[in-house]
Protein backbone atom coordinates (compact mmCIF):
# COMPACT_ATOMS: atom_id res chain seq x y z
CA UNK A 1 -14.58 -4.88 13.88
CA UNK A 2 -11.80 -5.47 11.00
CA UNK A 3 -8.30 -4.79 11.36
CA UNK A 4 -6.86 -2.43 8.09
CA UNK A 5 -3.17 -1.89 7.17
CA UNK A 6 -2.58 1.41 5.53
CA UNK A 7 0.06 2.47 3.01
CA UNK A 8 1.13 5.44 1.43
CA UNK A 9 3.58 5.79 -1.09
CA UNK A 10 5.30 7.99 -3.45
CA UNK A 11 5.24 6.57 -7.45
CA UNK A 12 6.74 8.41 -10.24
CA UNK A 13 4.15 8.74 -12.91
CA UNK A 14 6.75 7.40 -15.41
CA UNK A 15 5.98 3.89 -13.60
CA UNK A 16 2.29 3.80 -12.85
CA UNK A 17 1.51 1.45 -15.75
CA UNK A 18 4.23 -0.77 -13.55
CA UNK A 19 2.97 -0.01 -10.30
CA UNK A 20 -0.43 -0.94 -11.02
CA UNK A 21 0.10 -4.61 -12.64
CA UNK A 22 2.36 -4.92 -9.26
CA UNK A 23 -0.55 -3.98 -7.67
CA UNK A 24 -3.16 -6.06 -9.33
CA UNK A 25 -0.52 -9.28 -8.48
CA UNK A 26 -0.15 -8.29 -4.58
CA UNK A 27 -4.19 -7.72 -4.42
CA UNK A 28 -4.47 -10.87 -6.01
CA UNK A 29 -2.25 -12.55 -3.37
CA UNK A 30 -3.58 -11.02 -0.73
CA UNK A 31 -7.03 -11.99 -1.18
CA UNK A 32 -6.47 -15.69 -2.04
CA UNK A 33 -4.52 -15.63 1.12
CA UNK A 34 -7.29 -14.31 3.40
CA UNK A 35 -7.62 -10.41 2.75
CA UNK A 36 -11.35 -9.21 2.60
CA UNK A 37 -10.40 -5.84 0.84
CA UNK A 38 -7.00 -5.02 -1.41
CA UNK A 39 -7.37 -1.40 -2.48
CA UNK A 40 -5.50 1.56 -4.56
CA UNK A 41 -6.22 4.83 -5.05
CA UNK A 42 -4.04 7.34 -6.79
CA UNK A 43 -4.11 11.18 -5.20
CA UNK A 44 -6.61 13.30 -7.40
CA UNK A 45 -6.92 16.92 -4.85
CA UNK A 46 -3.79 16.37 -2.84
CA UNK A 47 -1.74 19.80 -2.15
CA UNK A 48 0.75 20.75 0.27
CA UNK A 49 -0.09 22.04 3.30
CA UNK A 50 1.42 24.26 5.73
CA UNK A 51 2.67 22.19 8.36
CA UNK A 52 2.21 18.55 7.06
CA UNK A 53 -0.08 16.89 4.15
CA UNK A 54 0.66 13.47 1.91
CA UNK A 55 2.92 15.46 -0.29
CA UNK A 56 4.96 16.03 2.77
CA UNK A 57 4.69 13.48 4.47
CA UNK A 58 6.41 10.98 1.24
CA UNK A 59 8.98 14.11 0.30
CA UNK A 60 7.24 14.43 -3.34
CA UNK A 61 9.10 14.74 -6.23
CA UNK A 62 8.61 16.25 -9.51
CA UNK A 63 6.45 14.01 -11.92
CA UNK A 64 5.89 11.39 -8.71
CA UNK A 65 2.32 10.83 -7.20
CA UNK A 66 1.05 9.73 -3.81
CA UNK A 67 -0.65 6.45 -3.71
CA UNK A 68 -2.88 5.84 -0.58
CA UNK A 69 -3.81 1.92 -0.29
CA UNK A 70 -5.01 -0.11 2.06
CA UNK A 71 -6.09 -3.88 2.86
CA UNK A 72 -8.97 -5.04 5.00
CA UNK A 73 -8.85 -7.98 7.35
CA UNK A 74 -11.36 -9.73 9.49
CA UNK A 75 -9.22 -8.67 12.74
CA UNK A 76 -5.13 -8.82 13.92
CA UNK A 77 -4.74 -12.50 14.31
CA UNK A 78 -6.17 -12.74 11.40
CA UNK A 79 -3.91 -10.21 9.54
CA UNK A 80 -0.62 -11.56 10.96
CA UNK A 81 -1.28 -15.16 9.57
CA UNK A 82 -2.35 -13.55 6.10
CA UNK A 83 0.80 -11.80 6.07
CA UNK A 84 2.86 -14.05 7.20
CA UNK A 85 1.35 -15.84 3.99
CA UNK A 86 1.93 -13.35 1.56
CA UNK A 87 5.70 -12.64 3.04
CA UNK A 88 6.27 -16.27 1.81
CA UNK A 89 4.22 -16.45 -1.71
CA UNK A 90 7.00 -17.10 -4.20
CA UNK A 91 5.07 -15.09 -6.91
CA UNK A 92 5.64 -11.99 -4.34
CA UNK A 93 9.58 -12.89 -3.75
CA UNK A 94 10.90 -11.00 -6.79
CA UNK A 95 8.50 -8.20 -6.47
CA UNK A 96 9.49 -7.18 -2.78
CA UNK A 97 13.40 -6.44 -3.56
CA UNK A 98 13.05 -2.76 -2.89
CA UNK A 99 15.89 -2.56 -5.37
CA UNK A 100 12.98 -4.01 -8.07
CA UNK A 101 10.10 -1.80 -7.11
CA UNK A 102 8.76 0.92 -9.29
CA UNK A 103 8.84 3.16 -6.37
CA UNK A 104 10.95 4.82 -3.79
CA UNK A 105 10.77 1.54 -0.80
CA UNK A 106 12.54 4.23 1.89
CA UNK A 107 10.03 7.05 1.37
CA UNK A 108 7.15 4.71 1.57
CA UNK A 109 5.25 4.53 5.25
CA UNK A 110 2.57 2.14 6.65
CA UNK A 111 0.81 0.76 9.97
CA UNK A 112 -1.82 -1.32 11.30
CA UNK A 113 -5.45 0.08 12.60
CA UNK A 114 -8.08 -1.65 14.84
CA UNK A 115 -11.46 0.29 13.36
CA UNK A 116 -13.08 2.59 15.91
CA UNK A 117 -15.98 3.69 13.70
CA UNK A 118 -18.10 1.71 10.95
CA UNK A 119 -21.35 3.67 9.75
């Protein structure tokens, strides 16, 4: 089964036009480096729940929206070495100053999943 790293992030609308060329670079990357799947998807029905929901979960702010990515790899080892890869392109370098991201870095989360269930 693949191995999937999973991101969600907060982006003011203001900079999607930004986030998504940084996007289309780090996909880019990511898949000459190894990756089997880069994708983005921007929160279309995504409310606030009563306890905990995205919104919540990024501390949404007026005029942001929550991005929910991920990128599929053939299996751990596999994602490690790809990242490790990626960590080191120099057309990345610039882009991963959180100071230089069109997003909130601190407010951002992420992990790594082994798949339990592929239909």
């Amino acid at each position: 089964m693949h191995y999937v790293d999973g991101m969600v992030t907060p982006v003011p609308k203001a900079k999607l036009a930004e986030y998504r060329k940084m996007s289309r670079l780090c996909g880019k990357v990511w898949k000459e480096h190894g990756a089997l799947e880069y994708i983005e998807c921007v929160a279309d029905d995504v409310k606030p729940g009563k306890t905990t929901s995205f919104p919540q979960a990024v501390k949404l702010k007026a005029g942001e929206v929550v991005m929910f990515s991920w990128i599929v790899y053939r299996n751990r080892r596999d994602r490690d070495r790809i990242n490790k890869l990626v960590m080191a392109d120099p057309r990345l370098a610039a882009m991963m100053d959180p100071k230089k991201m069109p997003f909130d870095a601190k407010r951002m989360f992420w992990g790594g999943f082994k798949q339990m269930i592929v239909l």
